[in-house]
Protein backbone atom coordinates (compact mmCIF):
# COMPACT_ATOMS: atom_id res chain seq x y z
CA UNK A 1 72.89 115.42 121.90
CA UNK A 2 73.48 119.24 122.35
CA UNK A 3 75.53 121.24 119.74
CA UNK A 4 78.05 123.90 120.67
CA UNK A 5 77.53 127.42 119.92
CA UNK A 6 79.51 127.62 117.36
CA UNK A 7 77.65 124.86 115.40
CA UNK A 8 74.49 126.26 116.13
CA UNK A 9 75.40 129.88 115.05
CA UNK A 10 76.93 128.52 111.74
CA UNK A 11 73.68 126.37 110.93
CA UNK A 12 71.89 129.81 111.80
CA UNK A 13 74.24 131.64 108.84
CA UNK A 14 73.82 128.41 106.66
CA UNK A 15 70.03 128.37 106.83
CA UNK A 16 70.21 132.63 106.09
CA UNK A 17 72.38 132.31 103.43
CA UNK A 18 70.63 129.28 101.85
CA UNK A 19 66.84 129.46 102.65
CA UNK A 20 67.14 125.88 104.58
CA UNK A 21 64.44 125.16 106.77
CA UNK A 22 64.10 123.31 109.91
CA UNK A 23 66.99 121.63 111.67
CA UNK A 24 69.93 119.18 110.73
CA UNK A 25 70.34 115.72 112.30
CA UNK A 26 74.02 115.30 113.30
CA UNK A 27 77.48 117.35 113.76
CA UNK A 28 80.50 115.22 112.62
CA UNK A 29 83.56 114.96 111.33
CA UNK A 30 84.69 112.60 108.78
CA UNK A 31 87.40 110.05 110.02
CA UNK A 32 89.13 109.73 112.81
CA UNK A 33 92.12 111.99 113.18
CA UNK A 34 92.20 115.58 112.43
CA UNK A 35 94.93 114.97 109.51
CA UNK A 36 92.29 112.41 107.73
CA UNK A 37 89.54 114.21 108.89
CA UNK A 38 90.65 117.46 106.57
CA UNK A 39 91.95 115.55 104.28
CA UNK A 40 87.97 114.39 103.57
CA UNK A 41 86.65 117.11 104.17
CA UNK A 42 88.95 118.66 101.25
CA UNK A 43 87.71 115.94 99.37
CA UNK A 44 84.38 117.03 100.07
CA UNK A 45 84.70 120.54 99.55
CA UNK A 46 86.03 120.45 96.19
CA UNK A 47 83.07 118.23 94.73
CA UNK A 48 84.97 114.83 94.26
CA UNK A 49 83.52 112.81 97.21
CA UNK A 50 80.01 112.82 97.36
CA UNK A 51 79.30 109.33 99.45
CA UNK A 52 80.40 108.48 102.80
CA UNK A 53 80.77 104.57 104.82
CA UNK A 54 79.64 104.09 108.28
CA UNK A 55 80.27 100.76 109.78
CA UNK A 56 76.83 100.24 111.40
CA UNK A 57 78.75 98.38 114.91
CA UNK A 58 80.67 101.66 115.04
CA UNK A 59 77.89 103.89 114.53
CA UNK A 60 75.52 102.12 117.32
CA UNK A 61 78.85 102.38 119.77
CA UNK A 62 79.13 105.32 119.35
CA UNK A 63 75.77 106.53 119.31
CA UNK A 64 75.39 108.55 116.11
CA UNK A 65 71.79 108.70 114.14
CA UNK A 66 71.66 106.39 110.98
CA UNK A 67 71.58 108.86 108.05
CA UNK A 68 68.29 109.40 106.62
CA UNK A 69 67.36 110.85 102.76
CA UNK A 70 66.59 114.37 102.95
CA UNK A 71 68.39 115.21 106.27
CA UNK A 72 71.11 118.00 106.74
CA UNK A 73 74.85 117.54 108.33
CA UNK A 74 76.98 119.76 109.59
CA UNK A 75 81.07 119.06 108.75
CA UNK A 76 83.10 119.32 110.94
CA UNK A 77 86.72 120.41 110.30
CA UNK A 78 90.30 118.62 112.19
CA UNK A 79 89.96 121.26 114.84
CA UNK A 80 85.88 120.33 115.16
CA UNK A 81 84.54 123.80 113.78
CA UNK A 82 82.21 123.17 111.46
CA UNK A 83 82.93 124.39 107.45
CA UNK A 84 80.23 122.58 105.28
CA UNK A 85 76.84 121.24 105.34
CA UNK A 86 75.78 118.13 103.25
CA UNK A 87 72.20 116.85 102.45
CA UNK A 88 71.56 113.02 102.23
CA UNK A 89 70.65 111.52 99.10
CA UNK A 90 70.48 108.15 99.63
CA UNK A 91 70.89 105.52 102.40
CA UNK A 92 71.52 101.64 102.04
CA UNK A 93 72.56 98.45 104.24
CA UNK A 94 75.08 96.29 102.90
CA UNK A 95 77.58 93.89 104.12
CA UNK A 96 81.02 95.64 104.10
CA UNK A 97 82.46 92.90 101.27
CA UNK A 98 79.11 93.71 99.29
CA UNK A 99 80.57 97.32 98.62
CA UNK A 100 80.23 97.65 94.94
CA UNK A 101 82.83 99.97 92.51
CA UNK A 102 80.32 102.89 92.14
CA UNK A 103 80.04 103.67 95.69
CA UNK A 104 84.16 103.44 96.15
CA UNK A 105 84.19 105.65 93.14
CA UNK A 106 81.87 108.43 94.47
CA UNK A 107 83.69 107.99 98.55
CA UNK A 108 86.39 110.03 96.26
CA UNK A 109 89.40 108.53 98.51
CA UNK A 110 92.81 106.57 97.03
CA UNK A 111 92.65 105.93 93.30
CA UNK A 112 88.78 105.53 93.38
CA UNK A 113 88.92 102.36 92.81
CA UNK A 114 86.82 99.17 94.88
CA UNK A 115 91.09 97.74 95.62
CA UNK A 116 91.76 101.07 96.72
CA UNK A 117 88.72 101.68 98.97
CA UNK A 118 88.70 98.30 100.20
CA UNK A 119 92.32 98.57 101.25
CA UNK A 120 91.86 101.62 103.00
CA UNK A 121 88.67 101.28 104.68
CA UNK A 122 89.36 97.70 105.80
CA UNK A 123 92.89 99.74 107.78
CA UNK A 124 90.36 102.57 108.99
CA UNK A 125 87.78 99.52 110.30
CA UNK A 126 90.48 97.79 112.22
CA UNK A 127 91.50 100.67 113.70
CA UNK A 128 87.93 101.71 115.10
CA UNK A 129 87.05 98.30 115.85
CA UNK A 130 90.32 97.85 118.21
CA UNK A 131 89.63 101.60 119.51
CA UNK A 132 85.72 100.57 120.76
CA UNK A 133 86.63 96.85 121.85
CA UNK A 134 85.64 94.70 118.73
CA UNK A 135 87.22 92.72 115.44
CA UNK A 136 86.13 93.88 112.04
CA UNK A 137 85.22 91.72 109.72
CA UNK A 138 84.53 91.85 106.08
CA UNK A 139 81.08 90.59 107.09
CA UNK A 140 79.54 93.36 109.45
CA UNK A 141 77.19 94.95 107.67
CA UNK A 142 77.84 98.84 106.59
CA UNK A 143 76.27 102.10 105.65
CA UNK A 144 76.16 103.36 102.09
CA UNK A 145 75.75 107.19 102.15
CA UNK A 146 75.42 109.28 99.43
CA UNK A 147 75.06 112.80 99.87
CA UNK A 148 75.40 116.56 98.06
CA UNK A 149 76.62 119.97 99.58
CA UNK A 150 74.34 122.60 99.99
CA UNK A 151 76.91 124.81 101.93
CA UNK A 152 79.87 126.61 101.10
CA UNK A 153 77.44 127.48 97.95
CA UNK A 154 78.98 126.87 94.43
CA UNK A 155 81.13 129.87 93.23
């Protein structure tokens, strides 16, 4: 899928400014309103989430890649201009009720806890699920992302 301009020109800065190589797989913004959306990306900007969920019936809907270890993302912001770039770390399939306390801790939402990001994501699921025609379950299976970010640069 073609990038705007503007995404392209601020992967071109990111790559000057950082020595990055190559190309980055997806432009996105986390969740799905532009309040939420910079809310997380807050989150992610200030260093206290570092792992993102991707319910894998969503993701093949709407036709975004399935993360993969080493690959760049550009952030998007509420408006959808892109303000961070994060590199994946790890990738794993698990059912959604299989979520374990370590990756709710490191999503960085709520309290941090597994309640908290159950709660939460289970509302955000049944929202996307009625928005793209289907019923979420606790059994569909999910994507565990962790991830670090390589751009704004520390300090």
């Amino acid at each position: 899928m073609p990038h705007s301009k503007v995404v392209l020109d601020f992967w071109g800065r990111v790559k000057r400014e950082t020595g990055i190589r190559g190309g980055f797989q997806d432009a996105y913004s986390l969740g799905d309103n532009p309040s939420l959306t910079d809310e997380l990306l807050a989150l992610v900007l200030e260093g206290r989430k570092r792992a993102t969920t991707t319910l894998v019936r969503e993701m093949e809907a709407e036709g975004y890649p399935e993360p993969r270890p080493g690959e760049y993302s550009v952030i998007l912001d509420g408006s959808g201009e892109p303000r961070a770039v994060i590199r994946t770390v790890s990738v794993r399939r698990v059912m959604f009720r299989d979520v374990d306390g370590d990756h709710a801790y490191w999503e960085g939402e709520d309290d941090r806890t597994l309640e908290g990001y159950m709660r939460e994501h289970t509302k955000y699921y049944n929202r996307r699920g009625e928005a793209l025609g289907f019923a979420f379950s606790d059994g569909m299976e999910v994507i565990l992302e962790r991830f670090e970010l390589v751009y704004p640069l520390a300090g």
